[in-house]
Every structure is written in C-alpha cells, then in structure tokens.
Protein backbone atom coordinates (compact mmCIF):
# COMPACT_ATOMS: atom_id res chain seq x y z
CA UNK A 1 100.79 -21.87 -44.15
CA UNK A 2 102.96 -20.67 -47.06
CA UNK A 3 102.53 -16.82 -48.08
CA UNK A 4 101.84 -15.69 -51.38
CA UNK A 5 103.54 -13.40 -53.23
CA UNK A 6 101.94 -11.53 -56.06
CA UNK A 7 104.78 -9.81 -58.69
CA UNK A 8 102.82 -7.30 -60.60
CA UNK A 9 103.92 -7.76 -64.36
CA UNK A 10 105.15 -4.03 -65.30
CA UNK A 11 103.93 -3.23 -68.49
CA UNK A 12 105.82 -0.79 -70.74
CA UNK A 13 104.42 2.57 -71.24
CA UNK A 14 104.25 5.14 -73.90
CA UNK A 15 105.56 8.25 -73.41
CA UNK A 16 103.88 11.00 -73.10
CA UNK A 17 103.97 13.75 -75.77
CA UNK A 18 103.82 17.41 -74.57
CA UNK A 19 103.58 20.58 -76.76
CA UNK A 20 106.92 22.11 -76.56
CA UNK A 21 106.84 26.11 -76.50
CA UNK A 22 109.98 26.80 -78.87
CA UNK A 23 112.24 29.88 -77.86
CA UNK A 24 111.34 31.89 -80.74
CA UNK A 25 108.21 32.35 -79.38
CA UNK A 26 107.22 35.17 -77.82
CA UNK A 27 105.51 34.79 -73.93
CA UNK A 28 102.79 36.90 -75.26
CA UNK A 29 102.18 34.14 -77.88
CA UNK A 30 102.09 31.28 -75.76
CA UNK A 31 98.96 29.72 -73.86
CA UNK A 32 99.23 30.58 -70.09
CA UNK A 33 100.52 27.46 -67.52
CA UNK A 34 99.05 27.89 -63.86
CA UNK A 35 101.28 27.35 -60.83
CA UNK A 36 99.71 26.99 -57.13
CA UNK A 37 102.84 26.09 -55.71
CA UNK A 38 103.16 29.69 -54.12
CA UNK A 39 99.56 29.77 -53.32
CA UNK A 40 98.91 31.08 -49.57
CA UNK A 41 97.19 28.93 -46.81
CA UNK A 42 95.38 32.38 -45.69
CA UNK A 43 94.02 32.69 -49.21
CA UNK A 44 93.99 28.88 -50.60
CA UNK A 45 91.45 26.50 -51.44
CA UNK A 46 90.42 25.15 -49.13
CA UNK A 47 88.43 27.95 -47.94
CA UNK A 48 86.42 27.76 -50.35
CA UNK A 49 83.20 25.82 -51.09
CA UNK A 50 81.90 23.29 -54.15
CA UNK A 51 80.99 25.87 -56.48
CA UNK A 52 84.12 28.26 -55.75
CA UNK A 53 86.09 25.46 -56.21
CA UNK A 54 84.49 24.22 -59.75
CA UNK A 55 84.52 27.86 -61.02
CA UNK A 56 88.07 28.24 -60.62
CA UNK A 57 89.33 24.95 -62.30
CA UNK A 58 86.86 26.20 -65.14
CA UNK A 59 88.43 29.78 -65.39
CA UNK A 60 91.85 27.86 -65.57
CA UNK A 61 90.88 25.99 -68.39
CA UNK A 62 88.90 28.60 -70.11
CA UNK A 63 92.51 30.94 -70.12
CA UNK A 64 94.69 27.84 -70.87
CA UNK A 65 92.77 27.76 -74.10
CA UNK A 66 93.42 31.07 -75.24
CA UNK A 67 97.42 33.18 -75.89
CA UNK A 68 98.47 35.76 -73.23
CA UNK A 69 97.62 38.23 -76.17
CA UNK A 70 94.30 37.58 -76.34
CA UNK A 71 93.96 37.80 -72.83
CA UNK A 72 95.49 41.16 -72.28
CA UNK A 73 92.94 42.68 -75.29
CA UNK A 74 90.35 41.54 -73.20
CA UNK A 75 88.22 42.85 -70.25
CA UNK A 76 89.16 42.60 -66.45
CA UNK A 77 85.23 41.12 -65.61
CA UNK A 78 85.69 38.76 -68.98
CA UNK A 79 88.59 36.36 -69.45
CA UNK A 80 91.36 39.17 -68.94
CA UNK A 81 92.89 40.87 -66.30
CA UNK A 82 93.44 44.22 -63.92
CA UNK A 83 96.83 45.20 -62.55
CA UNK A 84 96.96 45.45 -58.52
CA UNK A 85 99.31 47.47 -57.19
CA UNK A 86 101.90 46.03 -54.74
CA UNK A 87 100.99 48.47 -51.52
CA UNK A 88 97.57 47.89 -52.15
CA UNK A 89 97.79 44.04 -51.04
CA UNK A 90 96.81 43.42 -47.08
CA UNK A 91 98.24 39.81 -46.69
CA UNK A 92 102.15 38.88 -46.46
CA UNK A 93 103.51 38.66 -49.70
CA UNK A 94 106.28 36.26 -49.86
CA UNK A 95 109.87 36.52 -49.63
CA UNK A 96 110.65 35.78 -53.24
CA UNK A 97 109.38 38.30 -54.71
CA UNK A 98 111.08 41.05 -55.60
CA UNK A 99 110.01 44.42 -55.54
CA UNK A 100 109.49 44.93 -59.39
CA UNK A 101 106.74 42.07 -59.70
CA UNK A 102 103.54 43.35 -60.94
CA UNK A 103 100.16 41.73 -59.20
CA UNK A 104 97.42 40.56 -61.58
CA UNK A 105 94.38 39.59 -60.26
CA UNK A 106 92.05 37.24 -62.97
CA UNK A 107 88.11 36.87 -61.90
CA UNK A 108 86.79 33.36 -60.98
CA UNK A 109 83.68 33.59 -59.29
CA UNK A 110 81.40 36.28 -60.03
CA UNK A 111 84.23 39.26 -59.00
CA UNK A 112 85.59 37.23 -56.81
CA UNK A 113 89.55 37.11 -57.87
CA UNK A 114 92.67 35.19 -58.22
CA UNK A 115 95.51 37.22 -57.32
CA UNK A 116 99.43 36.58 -58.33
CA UNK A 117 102.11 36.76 -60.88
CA UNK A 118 103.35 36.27 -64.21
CA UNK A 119 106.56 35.31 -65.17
CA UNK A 120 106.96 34.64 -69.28
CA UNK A 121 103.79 32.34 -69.82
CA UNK A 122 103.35 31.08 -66.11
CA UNK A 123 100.75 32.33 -63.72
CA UNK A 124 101.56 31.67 -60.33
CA UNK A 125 98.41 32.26 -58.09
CA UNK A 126 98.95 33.18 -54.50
CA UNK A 127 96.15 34.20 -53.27
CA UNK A 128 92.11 33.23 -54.02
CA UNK A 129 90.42 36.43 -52.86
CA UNK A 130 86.65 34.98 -52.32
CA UNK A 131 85.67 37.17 -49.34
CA UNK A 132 87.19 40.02 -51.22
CA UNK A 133 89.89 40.53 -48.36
CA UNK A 134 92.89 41.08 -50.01
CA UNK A 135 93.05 44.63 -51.22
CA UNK A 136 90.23 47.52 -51.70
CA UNK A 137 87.59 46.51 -54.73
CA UNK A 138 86.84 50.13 -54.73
C-alpha cells in the first residue's frame, strides 16, 4: 500500500504591527507590560482557583489600559499600588535582584495581592499572595 503524503501549502502572513514605545518617552508615560517569567512556584498560579485566576488576567488588563502615571495617583485597594518593603517579604527572593529594588504589591482579588517589580514600564510579578502569606497585611 503506497503512503500518502500531505504538504501543507504555507501561506504568507502579515506581519504583525506592535505599538512601539519611542525613547523620548518617559516610563511614567507608558502603559505597563506584565512579565511572569520570574514568577515563584511557591506563590504561582497554579495555586489558585477559577475565579483567582480570572480576576487576575482582568486586573492585568484593566492596568495595561491605563499610563504608570495614572496608576501611581491612584489608590492601593483601586487600580494603584502600595510599596512593600524588602525585609518585610517571608519567601526567597531571587538571586537577581539587587538590593535597591523596591517591591510593589497591586490587588487582584478582593486584597488579595500581586507582589514584584518594576523596571521602566515592565512589571515583573513574582509572587501571587492569595492566602495572604507573603508579608504582614497589618
């Protein structure tokens, strides 16, 4: 019996367009990017459930939509932020970090928070705090 090969016609594509951030603009400016690259299997994802899970992709998108400006002017229970202090944090923080990086922890769930870092207009998130865990809520 003879096999059959099938050869899949490639079809060109168009290239994607993406908004380019120019260097004259300032970080504070720009809409924040969200990196889980960093993000830390004792605090991760996968830990938590549907609705955790849905409520975080929906605060990413919410604070993709607005500038880093508007963020900072805006409350630490709304769409903005509170500062954590690096001693305050109970889990490992990773090796790349260097001592002058400033936590920021962004609410998701309820009070529940994302925890991480900022460099220029990226937010790298490396810890999701859902059982509250991480450092003293006060």
């Amino acid at each position: 019996m003879a096999s059959r090969r099938i050869i899949a016609k490639k079809e060109k594509g168009k290239k994607i367009a993406t908004p380019v951030q120019t260097r004259d603009t300032s970080p504070e400016q720009q809409k924040p990017i969200f990196s889980l690259y960093f993000l830390r299997k004792d605090y991760c994802l996968s830990a938590c459930n549907k609705d955790e899970k849905a409520a975080f992709a929906d605060t990413l998108h919410k604070l993709s939509q607005i500038t880093w400006n508007e963020i900072s002017s805006s409350s630490r229970h709304g769409v903005g932020y509170e500062r954590i202090s690096r001693d305050a944090v109970r889990s490992g923080i990773p090796t790349h970090m260097k001592e002058d990086v400033n936590f920021i922890a962004f609410r998701f769930f309820g009070k529940a928070p994302m925890v991480g870092y900022r460099d220029q207009n990226i937010f790298h998130v490396i810890w999701i705090d859902r059982a509250f865990s991480l450092y003293n809520h006060g």
